[in-house]
N, C-alpha and C. Protein backbone atom coordinates (compact mmCIF):
# COMPACT_ATOMS: atom_id res chain seq x y z
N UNK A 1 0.84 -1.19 0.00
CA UNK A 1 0.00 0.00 0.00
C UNK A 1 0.88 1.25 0.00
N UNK A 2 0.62 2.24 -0.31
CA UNK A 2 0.99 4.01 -0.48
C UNK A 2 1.37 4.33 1.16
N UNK A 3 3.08 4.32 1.09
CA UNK A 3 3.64 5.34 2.58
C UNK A 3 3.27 6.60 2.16
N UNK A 4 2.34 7.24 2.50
CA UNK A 4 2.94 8.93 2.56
C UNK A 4 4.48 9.39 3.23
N UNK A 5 4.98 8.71 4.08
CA UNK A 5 5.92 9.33 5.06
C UNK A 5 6.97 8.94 4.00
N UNK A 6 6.95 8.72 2.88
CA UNK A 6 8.63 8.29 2.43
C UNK A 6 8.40 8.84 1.15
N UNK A 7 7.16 9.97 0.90
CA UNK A 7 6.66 10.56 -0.51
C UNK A 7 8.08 11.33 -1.26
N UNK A 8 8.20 11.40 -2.29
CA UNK A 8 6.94 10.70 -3.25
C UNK A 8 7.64 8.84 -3.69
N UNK A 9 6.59 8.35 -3.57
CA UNK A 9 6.56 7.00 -3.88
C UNK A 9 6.81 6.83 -5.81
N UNK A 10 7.74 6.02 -6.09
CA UNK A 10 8.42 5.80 -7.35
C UNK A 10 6.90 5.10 -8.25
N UNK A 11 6.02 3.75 -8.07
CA UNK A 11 5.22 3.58 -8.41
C UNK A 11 3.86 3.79 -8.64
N UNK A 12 3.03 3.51 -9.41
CA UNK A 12 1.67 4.32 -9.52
C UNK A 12 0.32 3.58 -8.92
N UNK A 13 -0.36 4.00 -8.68
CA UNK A 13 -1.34 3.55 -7.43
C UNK A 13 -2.70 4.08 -7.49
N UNK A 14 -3.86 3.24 -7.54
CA UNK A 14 -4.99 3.67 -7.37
C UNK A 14 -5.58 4.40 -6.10
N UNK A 15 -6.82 4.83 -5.83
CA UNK A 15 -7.19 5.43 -4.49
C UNK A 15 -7.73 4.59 -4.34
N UNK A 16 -7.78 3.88 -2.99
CA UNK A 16 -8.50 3.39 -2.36
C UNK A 16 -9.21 4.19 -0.98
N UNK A 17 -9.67 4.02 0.01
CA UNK A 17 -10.25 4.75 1.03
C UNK A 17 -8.77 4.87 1.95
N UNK A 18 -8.11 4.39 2.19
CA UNK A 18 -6.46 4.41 3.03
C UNK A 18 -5.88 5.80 2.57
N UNK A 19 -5.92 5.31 0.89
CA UNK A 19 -4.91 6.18 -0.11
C UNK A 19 -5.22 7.28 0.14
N UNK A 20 -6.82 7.62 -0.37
CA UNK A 20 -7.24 8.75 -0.21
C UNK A 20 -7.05 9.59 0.60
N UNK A 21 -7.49 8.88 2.13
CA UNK A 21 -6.78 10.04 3.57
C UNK A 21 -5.58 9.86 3.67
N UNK A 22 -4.59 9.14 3.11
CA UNK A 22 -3.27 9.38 3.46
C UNK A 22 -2.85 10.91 2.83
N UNK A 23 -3.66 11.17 1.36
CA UNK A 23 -3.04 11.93 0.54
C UNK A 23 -3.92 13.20 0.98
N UNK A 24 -4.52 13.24 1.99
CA UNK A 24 -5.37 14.30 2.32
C UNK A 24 -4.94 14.70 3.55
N UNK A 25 -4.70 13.64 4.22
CA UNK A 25 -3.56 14.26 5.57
C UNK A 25 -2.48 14.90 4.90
N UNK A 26 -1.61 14.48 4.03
CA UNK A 26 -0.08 14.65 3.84
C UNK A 26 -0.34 15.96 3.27
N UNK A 27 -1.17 16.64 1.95
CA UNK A 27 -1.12 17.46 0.94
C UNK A 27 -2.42 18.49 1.39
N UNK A 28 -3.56 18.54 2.53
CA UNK A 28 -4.34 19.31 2.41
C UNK A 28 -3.99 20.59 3.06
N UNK A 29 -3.21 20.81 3.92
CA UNK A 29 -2.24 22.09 4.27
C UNK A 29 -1.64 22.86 2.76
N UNK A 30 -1.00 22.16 2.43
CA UNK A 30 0.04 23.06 1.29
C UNK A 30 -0.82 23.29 0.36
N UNK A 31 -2.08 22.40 -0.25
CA UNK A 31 -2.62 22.86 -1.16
C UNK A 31 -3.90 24.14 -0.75
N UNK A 32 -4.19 23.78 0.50
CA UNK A 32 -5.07 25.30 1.58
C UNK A 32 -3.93 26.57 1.00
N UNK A 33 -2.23 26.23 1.69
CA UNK A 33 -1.75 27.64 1.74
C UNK A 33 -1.59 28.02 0.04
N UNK A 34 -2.25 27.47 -0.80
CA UNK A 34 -1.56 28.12 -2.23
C UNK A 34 -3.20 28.46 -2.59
N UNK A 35 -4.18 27.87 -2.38
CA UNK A 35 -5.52 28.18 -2.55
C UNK A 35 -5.73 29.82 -2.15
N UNK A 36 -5.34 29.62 -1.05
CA UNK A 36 -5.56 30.72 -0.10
C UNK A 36 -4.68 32.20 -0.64
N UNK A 37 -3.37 31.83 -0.75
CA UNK A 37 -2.38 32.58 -1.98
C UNK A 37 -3.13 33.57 -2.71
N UNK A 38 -3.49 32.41 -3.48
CA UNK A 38 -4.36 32.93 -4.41
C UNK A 38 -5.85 33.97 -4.57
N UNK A 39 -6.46 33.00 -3.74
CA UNK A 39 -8.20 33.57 -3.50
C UNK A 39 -8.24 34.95 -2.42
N UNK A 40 -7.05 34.66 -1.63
CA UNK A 40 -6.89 35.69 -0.30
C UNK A 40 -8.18 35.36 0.41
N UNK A 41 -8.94 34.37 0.43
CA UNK A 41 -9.94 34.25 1.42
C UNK A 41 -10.33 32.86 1.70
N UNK A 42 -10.05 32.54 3.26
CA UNK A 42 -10.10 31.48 3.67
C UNK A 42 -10.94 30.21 3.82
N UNK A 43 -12.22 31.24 3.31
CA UNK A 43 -13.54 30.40 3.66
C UNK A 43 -13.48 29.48 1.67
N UNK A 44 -13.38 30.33 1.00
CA UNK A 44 -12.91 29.99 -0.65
C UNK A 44 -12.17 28.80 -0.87
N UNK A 45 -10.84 29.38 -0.23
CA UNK A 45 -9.19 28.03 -0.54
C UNK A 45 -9.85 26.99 -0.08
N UNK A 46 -10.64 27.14 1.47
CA UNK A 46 -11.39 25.89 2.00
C UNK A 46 -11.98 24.31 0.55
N UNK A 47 -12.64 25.79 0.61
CA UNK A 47 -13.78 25.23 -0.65
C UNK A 47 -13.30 24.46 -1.65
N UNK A 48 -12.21 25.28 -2.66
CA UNK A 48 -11.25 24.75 -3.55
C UNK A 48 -10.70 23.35 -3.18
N UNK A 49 -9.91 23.77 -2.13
CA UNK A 49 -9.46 22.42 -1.65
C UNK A 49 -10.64 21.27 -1.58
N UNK A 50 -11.21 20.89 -0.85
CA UNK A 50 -12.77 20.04 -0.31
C UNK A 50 -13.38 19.85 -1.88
N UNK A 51 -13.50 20.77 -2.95
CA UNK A 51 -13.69 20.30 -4.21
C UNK A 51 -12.92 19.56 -4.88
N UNK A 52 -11.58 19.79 -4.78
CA UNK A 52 -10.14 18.93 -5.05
C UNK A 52 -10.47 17.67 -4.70
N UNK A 53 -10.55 17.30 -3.65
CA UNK A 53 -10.98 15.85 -2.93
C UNK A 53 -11.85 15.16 -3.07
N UNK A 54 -12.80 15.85 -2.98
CA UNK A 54 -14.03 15.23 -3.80
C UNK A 54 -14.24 14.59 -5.01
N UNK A 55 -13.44 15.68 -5.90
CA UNK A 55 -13.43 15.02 -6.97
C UNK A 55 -12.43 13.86 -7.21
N UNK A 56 -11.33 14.10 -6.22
CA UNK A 56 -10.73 12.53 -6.74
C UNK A 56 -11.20 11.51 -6.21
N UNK A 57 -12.33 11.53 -5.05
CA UNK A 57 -13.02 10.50 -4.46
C UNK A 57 -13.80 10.49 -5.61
N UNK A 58 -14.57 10.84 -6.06
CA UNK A 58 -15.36 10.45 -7.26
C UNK A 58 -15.11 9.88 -8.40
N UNK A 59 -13.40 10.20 -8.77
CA UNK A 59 -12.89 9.21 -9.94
C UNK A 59 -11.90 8.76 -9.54
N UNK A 60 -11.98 8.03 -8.12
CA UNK A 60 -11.27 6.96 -7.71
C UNK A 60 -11.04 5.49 -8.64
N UNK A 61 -12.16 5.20 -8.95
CA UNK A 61 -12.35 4.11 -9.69
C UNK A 61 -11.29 4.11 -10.99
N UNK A 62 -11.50 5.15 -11.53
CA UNK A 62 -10.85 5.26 -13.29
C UNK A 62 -9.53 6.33 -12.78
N UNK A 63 -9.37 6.72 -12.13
CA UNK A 63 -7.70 7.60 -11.88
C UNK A 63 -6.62 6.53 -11.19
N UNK A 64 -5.53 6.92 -12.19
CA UNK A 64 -4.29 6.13 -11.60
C UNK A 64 -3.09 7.63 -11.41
N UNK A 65 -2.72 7.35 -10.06
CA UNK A 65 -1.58 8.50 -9.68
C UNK A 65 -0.33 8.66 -9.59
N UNK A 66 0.61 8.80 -9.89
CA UNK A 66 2.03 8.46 -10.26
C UNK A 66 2.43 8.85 -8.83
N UNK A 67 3.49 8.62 -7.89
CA UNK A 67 3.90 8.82 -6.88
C UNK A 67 4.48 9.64 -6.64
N UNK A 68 5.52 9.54 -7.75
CA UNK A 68 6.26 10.66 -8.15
C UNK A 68 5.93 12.12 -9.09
N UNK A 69 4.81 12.11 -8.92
CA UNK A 69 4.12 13.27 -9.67
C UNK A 69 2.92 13.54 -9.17
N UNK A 70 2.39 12.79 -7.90
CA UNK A 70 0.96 13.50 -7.55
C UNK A 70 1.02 14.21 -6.88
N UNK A 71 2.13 15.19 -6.40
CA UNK A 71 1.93 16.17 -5.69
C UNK A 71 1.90 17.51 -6.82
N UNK A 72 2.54 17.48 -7.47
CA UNK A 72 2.41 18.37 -9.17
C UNK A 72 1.13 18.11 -9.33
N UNK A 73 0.80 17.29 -9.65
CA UNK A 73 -1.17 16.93 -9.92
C UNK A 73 -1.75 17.64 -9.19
N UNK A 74 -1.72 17.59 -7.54
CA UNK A 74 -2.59 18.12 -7.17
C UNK A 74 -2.11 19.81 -7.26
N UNK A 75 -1.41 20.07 -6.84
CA UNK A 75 -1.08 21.45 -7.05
C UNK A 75 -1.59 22.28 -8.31
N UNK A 76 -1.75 21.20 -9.51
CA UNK A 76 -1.80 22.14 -10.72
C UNK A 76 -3.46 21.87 -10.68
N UNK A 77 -4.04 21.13 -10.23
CA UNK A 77 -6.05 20.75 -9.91
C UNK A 77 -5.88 21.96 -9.31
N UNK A 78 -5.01 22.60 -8.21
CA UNK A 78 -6.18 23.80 -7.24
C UNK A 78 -5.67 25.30 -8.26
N UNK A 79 -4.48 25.00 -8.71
CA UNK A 79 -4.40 26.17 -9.73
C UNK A 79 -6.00 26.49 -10.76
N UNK A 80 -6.25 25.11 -11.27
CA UNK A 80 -6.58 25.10 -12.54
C UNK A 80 -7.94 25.48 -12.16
N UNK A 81 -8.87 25.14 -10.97
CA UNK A 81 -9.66 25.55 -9.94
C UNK A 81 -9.87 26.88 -10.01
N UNK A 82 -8.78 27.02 -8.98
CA UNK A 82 -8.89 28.86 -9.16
C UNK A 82 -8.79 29.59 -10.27
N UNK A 83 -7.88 28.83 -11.40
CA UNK A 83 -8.61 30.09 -12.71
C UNK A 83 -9.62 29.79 -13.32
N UNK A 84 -10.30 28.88 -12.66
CA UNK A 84 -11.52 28.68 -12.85
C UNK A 84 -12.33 29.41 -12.50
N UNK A 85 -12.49 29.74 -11.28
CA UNK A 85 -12.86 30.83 -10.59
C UNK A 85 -12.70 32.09 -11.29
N UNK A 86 -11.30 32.57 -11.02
CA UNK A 86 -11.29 33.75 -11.71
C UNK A 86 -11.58 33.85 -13.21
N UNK A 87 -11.62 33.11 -14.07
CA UNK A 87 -12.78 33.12 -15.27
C UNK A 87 -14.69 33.46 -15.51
N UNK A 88 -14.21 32.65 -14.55
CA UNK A 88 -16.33 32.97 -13.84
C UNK A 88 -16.42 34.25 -13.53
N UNK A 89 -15.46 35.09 -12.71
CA UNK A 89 -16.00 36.21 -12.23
C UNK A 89 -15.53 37.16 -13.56
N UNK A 90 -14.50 36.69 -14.25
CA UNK A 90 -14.39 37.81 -15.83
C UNK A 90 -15.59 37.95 -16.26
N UNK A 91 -16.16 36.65 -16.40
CA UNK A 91 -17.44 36.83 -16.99
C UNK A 91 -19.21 37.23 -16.67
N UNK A 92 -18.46 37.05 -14.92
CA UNK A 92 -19.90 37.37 -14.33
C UNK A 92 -19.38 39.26 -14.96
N UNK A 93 -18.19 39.62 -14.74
CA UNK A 93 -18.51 41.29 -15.10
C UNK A 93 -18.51 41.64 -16.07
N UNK A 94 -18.37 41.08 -17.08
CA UNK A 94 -18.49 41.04 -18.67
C UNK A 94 -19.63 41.47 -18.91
N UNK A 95 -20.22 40.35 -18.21
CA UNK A 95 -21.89 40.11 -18.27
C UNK A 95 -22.88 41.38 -17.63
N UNK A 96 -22.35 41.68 -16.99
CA UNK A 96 -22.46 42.78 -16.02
C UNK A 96 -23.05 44.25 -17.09
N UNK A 97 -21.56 44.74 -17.29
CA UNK A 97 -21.13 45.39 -17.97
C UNK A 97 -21.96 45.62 -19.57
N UNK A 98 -22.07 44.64 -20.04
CA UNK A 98 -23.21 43.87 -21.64
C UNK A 98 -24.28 44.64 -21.04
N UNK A 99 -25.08 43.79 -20.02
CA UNK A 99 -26.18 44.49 -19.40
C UNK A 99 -26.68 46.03 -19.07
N UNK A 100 -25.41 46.74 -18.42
CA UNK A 100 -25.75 48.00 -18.59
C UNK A 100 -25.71 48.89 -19.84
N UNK A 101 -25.04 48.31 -20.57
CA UNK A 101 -25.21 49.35 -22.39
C UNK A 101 -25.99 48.77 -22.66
N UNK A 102 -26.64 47.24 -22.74
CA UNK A 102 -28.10 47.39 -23.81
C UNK A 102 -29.24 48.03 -22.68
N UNK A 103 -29.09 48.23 -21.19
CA UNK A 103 -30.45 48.93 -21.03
C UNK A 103 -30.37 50.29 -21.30
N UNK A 104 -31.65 50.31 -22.17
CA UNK A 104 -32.09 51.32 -22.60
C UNK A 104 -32.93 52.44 -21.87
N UNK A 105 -32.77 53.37 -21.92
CA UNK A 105 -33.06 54.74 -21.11
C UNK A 105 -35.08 54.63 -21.09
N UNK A 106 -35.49 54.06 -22.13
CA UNK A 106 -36.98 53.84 -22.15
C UNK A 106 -37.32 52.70 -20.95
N UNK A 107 -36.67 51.77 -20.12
CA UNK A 107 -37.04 51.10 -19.95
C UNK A 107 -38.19 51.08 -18.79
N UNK A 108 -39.29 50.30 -18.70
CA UNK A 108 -40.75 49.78 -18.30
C UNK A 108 -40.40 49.88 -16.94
N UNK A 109 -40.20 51.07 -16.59
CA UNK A 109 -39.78 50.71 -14.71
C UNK A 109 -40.78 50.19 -14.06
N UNK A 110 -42.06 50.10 -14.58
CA UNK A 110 -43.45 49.35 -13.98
C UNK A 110 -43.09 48.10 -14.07
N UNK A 111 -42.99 47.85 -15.60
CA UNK A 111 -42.58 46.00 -15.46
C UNK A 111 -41.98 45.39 -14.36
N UNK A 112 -40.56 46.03 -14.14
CA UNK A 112 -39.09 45.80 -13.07
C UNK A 112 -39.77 45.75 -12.22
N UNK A 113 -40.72 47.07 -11.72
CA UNK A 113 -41.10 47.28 -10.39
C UNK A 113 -42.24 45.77 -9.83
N UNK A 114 -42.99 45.76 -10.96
CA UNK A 114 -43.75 44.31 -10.46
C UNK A 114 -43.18 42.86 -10.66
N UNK A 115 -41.97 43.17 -11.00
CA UNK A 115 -41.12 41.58 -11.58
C UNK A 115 -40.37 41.41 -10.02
N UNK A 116 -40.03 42.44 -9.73
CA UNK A 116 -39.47 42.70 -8.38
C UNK A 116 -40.36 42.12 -7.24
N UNK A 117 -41.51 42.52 -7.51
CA UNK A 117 -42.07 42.34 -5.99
C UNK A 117 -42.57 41.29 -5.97
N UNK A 118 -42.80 40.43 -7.25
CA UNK A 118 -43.01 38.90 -7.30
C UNK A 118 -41.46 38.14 -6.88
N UNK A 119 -40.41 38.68 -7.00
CA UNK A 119 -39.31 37.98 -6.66
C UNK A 119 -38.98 37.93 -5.39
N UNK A 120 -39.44 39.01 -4.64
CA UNK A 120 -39.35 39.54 -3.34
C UNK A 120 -40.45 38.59 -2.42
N UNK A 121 -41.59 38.56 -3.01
CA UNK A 121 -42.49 37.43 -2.21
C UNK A 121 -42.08 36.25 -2.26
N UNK A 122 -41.24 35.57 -3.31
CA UNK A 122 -40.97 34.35 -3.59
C UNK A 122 -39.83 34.32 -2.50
N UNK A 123 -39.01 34.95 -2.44
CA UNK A 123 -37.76 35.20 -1.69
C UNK A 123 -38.32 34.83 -0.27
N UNK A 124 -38.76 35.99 -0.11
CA UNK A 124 -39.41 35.95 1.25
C UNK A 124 -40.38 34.45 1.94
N UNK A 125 -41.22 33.81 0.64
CA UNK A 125 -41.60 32.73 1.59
C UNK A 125 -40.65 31.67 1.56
N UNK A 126 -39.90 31.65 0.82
CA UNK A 126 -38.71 30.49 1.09
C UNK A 126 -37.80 30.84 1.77
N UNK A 127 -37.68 31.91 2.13
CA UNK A 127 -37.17 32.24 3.38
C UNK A 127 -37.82 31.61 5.09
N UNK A 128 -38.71 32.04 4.91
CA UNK A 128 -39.77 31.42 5.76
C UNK A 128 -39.87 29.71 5.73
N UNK A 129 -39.41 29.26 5.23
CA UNK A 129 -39.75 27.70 4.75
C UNK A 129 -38.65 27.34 5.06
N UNK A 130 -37.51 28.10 5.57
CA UNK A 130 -36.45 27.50 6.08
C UNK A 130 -36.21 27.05 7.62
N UNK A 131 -35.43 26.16 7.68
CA UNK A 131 -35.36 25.96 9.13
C UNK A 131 -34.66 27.47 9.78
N UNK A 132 -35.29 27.37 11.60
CA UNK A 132 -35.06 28.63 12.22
C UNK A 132 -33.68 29.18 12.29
N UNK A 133 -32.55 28.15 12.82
CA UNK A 133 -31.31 28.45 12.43
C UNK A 133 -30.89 29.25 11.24
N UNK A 134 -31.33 28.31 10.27
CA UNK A 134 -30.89 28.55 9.01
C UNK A 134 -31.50 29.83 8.48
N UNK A 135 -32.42 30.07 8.82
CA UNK A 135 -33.56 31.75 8.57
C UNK A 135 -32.68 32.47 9.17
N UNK A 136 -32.66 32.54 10.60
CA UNK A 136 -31.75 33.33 11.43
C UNK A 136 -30.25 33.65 10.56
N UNK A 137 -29.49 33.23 10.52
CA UNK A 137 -28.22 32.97 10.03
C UNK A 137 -28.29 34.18 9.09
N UNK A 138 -29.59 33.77 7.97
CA UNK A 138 -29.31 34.01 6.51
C UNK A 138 -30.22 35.56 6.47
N UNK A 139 -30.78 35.93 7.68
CA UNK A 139 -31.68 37.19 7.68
C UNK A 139 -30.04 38.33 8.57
N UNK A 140 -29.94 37.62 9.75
CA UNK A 140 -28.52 38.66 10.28
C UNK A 140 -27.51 38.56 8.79
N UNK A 141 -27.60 38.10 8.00
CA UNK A 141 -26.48 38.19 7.20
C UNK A 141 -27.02 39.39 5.86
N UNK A 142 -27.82 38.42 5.19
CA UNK A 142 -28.32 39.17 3.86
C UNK A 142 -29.39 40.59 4.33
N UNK A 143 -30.09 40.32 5.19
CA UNK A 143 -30.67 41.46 5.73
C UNK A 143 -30.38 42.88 6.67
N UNK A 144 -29.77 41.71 7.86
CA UNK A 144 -28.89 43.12 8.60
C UNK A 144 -27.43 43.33 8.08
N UNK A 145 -27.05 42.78 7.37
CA UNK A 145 -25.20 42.78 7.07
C UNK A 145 -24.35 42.61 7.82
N UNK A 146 -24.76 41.25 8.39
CA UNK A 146 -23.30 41.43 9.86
C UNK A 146 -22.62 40.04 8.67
N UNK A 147 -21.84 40.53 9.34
CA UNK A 147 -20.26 39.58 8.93
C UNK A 147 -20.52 37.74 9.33
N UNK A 148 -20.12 37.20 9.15
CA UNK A 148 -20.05 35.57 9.99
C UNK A 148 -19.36 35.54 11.31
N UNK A 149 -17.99 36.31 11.72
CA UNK A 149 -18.22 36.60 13.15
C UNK A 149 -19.07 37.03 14.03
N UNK A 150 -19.65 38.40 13.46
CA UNK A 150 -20.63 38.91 14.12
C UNK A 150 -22.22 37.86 14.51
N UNK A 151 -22.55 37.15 13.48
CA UNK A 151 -23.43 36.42 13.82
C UNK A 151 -23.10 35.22 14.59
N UNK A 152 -21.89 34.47 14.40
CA UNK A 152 -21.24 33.94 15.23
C UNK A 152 -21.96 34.11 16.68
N UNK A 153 -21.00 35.16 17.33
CA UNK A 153 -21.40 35.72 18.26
C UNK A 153 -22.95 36.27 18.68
N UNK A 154 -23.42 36.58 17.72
CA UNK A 154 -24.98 36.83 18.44
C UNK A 154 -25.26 35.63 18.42
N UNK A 155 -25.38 34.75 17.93
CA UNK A 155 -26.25 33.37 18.25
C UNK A 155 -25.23 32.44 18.97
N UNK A 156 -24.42 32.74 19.76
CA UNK A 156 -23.54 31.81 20.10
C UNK A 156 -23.00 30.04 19.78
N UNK A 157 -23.04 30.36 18.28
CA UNK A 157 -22.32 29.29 16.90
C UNK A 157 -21.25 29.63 16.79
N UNK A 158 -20.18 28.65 16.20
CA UNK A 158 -19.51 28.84 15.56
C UNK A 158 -18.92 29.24 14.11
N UNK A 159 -18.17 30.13 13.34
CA UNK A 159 -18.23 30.87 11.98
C UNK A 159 -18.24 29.56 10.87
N UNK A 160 -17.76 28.96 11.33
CA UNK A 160 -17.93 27.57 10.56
C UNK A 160 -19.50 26.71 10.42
N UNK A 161 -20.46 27.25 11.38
CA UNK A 161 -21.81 26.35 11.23
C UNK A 161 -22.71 27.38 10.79
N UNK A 162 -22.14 28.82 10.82
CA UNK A 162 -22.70 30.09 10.26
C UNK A 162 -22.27 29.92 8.50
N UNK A 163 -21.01 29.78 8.31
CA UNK A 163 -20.91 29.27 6.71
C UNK A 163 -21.86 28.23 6.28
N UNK A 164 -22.08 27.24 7.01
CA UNK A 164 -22.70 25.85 6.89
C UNK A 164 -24.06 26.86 6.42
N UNK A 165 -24.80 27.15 7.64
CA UNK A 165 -26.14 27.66 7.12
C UNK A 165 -26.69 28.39 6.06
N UNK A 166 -25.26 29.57 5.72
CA UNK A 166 -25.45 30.48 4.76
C UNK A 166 -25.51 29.54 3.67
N UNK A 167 -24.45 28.60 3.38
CA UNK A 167 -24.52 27.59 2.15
C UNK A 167 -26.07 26.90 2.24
N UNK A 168 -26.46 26.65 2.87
CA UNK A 168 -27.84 25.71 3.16
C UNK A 168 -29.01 26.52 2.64
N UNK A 169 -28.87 27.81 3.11
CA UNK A 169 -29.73 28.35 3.05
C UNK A 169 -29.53 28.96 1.54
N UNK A 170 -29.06 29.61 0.91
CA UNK A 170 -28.15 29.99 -0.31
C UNK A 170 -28.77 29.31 -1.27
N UNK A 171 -28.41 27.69 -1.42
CA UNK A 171 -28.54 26.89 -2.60
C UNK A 171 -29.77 26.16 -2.14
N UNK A 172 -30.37 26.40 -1.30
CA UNK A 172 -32.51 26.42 -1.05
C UNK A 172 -32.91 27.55 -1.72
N UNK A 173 -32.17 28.81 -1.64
CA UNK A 173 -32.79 29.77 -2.34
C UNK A 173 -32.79 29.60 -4.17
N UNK A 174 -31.70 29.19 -4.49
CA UNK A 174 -31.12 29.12 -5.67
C UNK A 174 -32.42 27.97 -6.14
N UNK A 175 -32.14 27.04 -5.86
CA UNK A 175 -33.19 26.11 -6.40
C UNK A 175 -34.83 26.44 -6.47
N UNK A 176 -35.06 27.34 -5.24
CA UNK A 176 -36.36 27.96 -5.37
C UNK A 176 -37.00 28.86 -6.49
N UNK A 177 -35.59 29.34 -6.74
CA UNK A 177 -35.49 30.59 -7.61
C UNK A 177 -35.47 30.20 -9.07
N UNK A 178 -35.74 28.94 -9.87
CA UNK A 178 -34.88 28.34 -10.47
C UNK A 178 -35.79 28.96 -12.05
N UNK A 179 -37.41 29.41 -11.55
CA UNK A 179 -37.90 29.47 -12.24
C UNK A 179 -38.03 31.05 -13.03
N UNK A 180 -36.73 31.83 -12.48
CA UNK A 180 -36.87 33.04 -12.72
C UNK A 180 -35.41 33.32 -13.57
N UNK A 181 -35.43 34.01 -14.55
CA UNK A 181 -34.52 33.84 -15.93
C UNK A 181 -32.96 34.74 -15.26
N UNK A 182 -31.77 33.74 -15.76
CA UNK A 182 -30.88 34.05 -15.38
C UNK A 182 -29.87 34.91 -16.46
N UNK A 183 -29.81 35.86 -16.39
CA UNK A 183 -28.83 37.14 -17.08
C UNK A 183 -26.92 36.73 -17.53
């Protein structure tokens, strides 16, 4: 089986469940501090990383890893990650940007105004349809604007089960929302 302690290992090797946490103990620090490098935000590199892993638990079956090269592998997955990332956001402002030159100075502020307040009710009862934690969490956050420490501390949680909720609550909204056209 795969020493981590004598890395990098000369032969090539499937994941098994051993493999896997060996290579997640040994490599999930260094690939956090270059995530992090990068993104400058901790809750993100997290993410990156935990997607990294995931996905090689998922193509455990069909991936073979050279010993001597899976630490290059993984390093160049959280690179390739993050300009992943930073591609998405070129384009979320691209997109952005497109949007404000074609609106036009005529535009139906009645329409907006009632497209709005149907989005706003929808918002609002799936808001409501959430568990209390998770309402709480996601109303001190998106509503009053406190930070994840700050709510932390008012509900006496930790910033880590305050991320948890915001994600919970977040991609309940997203799916709720699913029926309203995306720009």
């Amino acid at each position: 089986m795969l020493d981590l302690s004598a890395f990098p290992v000369k032969e090539s090797f499937k994941i098994d469940e051993k493999t896997f946490f060996q290579l997640y103990e040994f490599y999930w620090k260094k690939l956090y501090q270059i995530a992090l490098k990068y993104v400058g935000d901790s809750y993100q590199a997290e993410e990156v990383v935990q997607e990294l892993f995931a996905s090689l638990w998922q193509r455990r079956d069909n991936l073979i890893l050279d010993g001597t090269t899976v630490e290059h592998y993984l390093v160049r997955a959280v690179r390739f990650r993050i300009a992943k990332i930073y591609s998405n956001e070129v384009r979320k402002t691209e997109k952005i940007e497109q949007l404000k030159q074609q609106a036009s100075p005529d535009y139906n502020s009645t329409e907006g105004h009632i497209l709005y307040k149907f989005l706003k009710r929808d918002v609002d009862k799936l808001v409501n349809m959430l568990p209390e934690r998770c309402r709480d969490v996601y109303e001190l956050s998106r509503l009053k604007g406190l930070k994840n420490r700050e709510i932390a501390i008012n509900l006496t949680i930790s910033e880590k089960t305050v991320e948890n909720q915001l994600t919970k609550a977040l991609s309940f909204l997203r799916k709720g929302l699913k029926k309203y056209p995306r720009n």
